[in-house]
Protein backbone atom coordinates (compact mmCIF):
# COMPACT_ATOMS: atom_id res chain seq x y z
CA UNK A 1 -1.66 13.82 6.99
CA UNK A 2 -5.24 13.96 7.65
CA UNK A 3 -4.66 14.21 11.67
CA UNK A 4 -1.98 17.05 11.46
CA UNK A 5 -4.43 19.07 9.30
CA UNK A 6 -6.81 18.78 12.62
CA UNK A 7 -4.04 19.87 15.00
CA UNK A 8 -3.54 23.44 16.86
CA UNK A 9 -0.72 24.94 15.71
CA UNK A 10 0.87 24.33 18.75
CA UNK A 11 0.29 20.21 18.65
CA UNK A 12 2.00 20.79 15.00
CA UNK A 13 5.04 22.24 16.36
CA UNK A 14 5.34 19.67 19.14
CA UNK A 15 5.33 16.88 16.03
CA UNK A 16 8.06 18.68 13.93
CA UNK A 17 10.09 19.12 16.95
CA UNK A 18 9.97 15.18 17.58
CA UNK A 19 10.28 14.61 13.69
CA UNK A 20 13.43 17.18 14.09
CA UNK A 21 15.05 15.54 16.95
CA UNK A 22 14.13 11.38 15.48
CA UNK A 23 16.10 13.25 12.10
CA UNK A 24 12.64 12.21 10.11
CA UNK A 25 11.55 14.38 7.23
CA UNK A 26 9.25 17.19 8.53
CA UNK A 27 6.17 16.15 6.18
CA UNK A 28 6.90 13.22 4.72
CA UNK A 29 7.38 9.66 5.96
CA UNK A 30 11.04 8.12 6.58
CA UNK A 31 12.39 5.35 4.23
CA UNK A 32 14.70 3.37 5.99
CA UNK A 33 16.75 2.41 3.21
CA UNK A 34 19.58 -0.33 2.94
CA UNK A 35 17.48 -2.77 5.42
CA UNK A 36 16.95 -5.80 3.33
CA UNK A 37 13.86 -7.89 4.57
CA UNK A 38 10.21 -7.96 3.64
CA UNK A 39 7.78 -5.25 3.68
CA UNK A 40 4.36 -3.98 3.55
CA UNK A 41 4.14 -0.73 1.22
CA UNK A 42 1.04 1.19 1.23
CA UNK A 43 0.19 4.05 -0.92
CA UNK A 44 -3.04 6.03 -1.28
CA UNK A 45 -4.65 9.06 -3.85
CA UNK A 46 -4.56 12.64 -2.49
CA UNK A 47 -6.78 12.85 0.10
CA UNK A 48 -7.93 9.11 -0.71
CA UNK A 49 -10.54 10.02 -3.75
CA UNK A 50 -10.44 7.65 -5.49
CA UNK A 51 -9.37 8.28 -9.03
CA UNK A 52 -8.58 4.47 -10.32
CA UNK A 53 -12.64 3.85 -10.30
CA UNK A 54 -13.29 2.01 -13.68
CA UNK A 55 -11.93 -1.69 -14.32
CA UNK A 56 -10.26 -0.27 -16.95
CA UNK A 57 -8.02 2.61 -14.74
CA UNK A 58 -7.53 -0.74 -11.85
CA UNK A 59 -5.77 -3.11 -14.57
CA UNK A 60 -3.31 -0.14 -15.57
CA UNK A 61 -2.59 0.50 -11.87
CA UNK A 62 -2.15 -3.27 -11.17
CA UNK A 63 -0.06 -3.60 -14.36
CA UNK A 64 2.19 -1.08 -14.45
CA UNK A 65 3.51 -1.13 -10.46
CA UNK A 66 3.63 -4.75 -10.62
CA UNK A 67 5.40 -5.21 -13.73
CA UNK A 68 7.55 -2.57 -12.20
CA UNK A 69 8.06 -3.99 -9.62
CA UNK A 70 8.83 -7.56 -10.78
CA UNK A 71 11.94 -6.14 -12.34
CA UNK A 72 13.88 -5.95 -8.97
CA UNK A 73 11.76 -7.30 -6.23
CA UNK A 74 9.71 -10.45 -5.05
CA UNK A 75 6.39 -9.53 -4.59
CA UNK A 76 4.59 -11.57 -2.26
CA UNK A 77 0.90 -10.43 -1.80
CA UNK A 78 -1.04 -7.38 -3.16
CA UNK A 79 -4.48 -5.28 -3.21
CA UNK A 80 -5.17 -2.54 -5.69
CA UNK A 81 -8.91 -0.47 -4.88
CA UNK A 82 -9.81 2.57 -6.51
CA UNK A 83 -7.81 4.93 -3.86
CA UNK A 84 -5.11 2.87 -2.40
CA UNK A 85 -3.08 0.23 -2.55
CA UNK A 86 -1.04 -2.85 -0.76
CA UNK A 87 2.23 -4.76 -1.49
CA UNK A 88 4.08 -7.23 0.35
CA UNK A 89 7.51 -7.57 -0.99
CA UNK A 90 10.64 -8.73 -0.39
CA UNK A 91 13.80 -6.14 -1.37
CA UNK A 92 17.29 -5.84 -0.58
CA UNK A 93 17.05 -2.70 -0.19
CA UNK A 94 14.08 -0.22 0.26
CA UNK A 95 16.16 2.28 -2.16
CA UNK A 96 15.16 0.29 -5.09
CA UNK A 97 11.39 0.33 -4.07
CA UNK A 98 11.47 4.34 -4.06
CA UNK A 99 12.82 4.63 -7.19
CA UNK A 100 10.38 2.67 -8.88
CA UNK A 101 7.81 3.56 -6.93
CA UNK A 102 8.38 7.46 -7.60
CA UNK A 103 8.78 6.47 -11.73
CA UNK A 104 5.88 4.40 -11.37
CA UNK A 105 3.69 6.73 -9.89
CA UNK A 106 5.08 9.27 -12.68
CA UNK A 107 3.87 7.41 -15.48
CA UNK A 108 0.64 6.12 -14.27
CA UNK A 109 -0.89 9.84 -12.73
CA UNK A 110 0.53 10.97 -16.10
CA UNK A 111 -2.28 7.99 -18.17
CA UNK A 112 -4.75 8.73 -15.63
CA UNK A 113 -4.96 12.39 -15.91
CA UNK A 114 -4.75 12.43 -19.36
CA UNK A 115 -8.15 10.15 -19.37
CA UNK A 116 -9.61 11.88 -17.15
CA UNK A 117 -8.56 15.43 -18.63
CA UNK A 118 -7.12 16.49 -15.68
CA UNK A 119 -3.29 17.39 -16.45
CA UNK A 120 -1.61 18.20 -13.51
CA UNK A 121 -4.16 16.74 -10.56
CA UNK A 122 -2.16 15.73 -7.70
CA UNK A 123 -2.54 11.48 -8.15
CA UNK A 124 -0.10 10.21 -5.19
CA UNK A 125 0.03 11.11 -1.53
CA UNK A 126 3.37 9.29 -0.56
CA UNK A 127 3.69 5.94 0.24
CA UNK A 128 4.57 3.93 3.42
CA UNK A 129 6.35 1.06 4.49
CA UNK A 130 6.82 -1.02 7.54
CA UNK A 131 8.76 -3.94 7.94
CA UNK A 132 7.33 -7.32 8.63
CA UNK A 133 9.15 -8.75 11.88
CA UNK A 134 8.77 -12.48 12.15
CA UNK A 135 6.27 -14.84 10.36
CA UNK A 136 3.23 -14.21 12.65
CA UNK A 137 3.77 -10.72 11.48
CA UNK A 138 4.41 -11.98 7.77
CA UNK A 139 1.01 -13.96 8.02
CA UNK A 140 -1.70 -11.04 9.19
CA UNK A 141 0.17 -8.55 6.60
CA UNK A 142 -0.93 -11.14 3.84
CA UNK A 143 -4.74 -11.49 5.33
CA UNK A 144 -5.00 -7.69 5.84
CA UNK A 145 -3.88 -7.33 1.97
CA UNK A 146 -6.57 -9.89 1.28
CA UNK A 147 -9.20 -8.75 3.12
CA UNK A 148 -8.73 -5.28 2.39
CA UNK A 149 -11.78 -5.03 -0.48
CA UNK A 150 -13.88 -6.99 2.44
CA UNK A 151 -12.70 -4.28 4.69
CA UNK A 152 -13.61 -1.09 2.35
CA UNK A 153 -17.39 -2.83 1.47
CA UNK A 154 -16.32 -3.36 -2.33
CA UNK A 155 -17.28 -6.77 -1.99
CA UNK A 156 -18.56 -9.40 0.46
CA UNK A 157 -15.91 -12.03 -0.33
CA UNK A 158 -12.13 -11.46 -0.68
CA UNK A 159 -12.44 -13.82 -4.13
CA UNK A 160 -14.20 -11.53 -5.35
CA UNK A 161 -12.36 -8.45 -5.93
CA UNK A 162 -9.96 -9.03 -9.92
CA UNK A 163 -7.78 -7.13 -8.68
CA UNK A 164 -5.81 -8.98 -5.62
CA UNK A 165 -3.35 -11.67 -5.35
CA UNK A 166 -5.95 -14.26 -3.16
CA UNK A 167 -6.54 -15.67 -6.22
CA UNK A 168 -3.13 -17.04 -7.09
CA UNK A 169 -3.03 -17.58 -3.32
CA UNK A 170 -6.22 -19.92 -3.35
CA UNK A 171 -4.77 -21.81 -6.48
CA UNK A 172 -1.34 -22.32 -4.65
CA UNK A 173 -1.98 -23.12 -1.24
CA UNK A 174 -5.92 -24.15 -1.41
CA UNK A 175 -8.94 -23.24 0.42
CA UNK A 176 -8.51 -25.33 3.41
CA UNK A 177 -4.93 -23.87 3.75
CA UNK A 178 -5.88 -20.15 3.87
CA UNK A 179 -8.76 -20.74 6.43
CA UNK A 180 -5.79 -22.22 8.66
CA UNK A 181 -3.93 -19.22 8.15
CA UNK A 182 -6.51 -17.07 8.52
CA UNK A 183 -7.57 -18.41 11.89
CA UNK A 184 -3.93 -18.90 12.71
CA UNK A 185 -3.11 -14.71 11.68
CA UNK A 186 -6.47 -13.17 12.40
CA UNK A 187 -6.49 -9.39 11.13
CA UNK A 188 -7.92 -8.10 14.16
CA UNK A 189 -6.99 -4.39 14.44
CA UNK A 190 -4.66 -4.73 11.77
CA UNK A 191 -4.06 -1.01 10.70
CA UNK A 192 -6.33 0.87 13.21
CA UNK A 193 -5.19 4.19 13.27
CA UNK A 194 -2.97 4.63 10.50
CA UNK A 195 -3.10 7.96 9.27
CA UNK A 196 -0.09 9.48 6.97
């Protein structure tokens, strides 16, 4: 999103041409849908402001998409910050993640605007997903999720951001086991250059 904004209108013609021949949405991102596997689904605020910034407005996000999302999915890792979020699940179909996903997102701008007094604000931008391909893959999806509040400077440690799965992660698996993993899957570039 933010990238095409900074294109000539002639670099913005040459991307909806591709988008037109790949048969991709014009503006929006494709859903591959009936793919069962694991995924990584990111979505972020309107231009990434960050609306969910009390610890009050972070529990109702948290709540409400992952109780949502319990319902038909496996969720296997998330991170919730005040103008995005990550989830690795696990869904038989990405269908089922749009649907609640596009309810979800309903209901929660809907709480947050009312407040905030702002009926109407544009909450959501989208969301992504991408696929996880083998474990290695599976593995530096989970540390990026964790790391994530590290990675935005909300906190120096990823134990201490409430509002992330590493804690049910450290009580499962143990210290000593996510240092192995994280050596084992370092982040590295891990998202560099994603821009939707």
């Amino acid at each position: 999103m933010y990238e095409y904004r900074k294109m000539s209108p002639e670099e913005r013609q040459i991307v909806l041409d591709e988008r037109r021949a790949r048969g991709f949405p014009y503006h929006a991102t494709p859903h591959f849908k009936g793919i069962e596997g694991k995924y990584l689904i990111t979505a972020a605020c309107f231009e990434h402001k960050p609306i969910f910034d009390s610890l009050d407005l972070l529990s109702l996000l948290k709540d409400e998409l992952l109780s949502r999302l319990s319902e038909c999915v496996q969720c296997k890792a998330w991170v919730f910050l005040p103008n995005h979020y990550h989830i690795s699940l696990e869904a038989p179909d990405l269908a089922i993640i749009s649907d609640v996903l596009r309810k979800g997102h309903s209901k929660i701008a809907t709480k947050v605007n009312g407040l905030h007094s702002q009926r109407g604000r544009k909450v959501w931008y989208r969301y992504t997903d991408r696929m996880i391909r083998n474990e290695a893959h599976y593995w530096a999806t989970i540390n990026y999720i964790h790391y994530n509040p590290v990675k935005h400077g909300y906190v120096d440690k990823m134990s201490d951001w409430p509002w992330s799965s590493v804690h049910e992660y450290y009580e499962t698996m143990g210290e000593r086991k996510l240092r192995e993993l994280w050596g084992n899957y370092p982040v590295k570039d891990y998202g560099k250059g994603w821009d939707w």
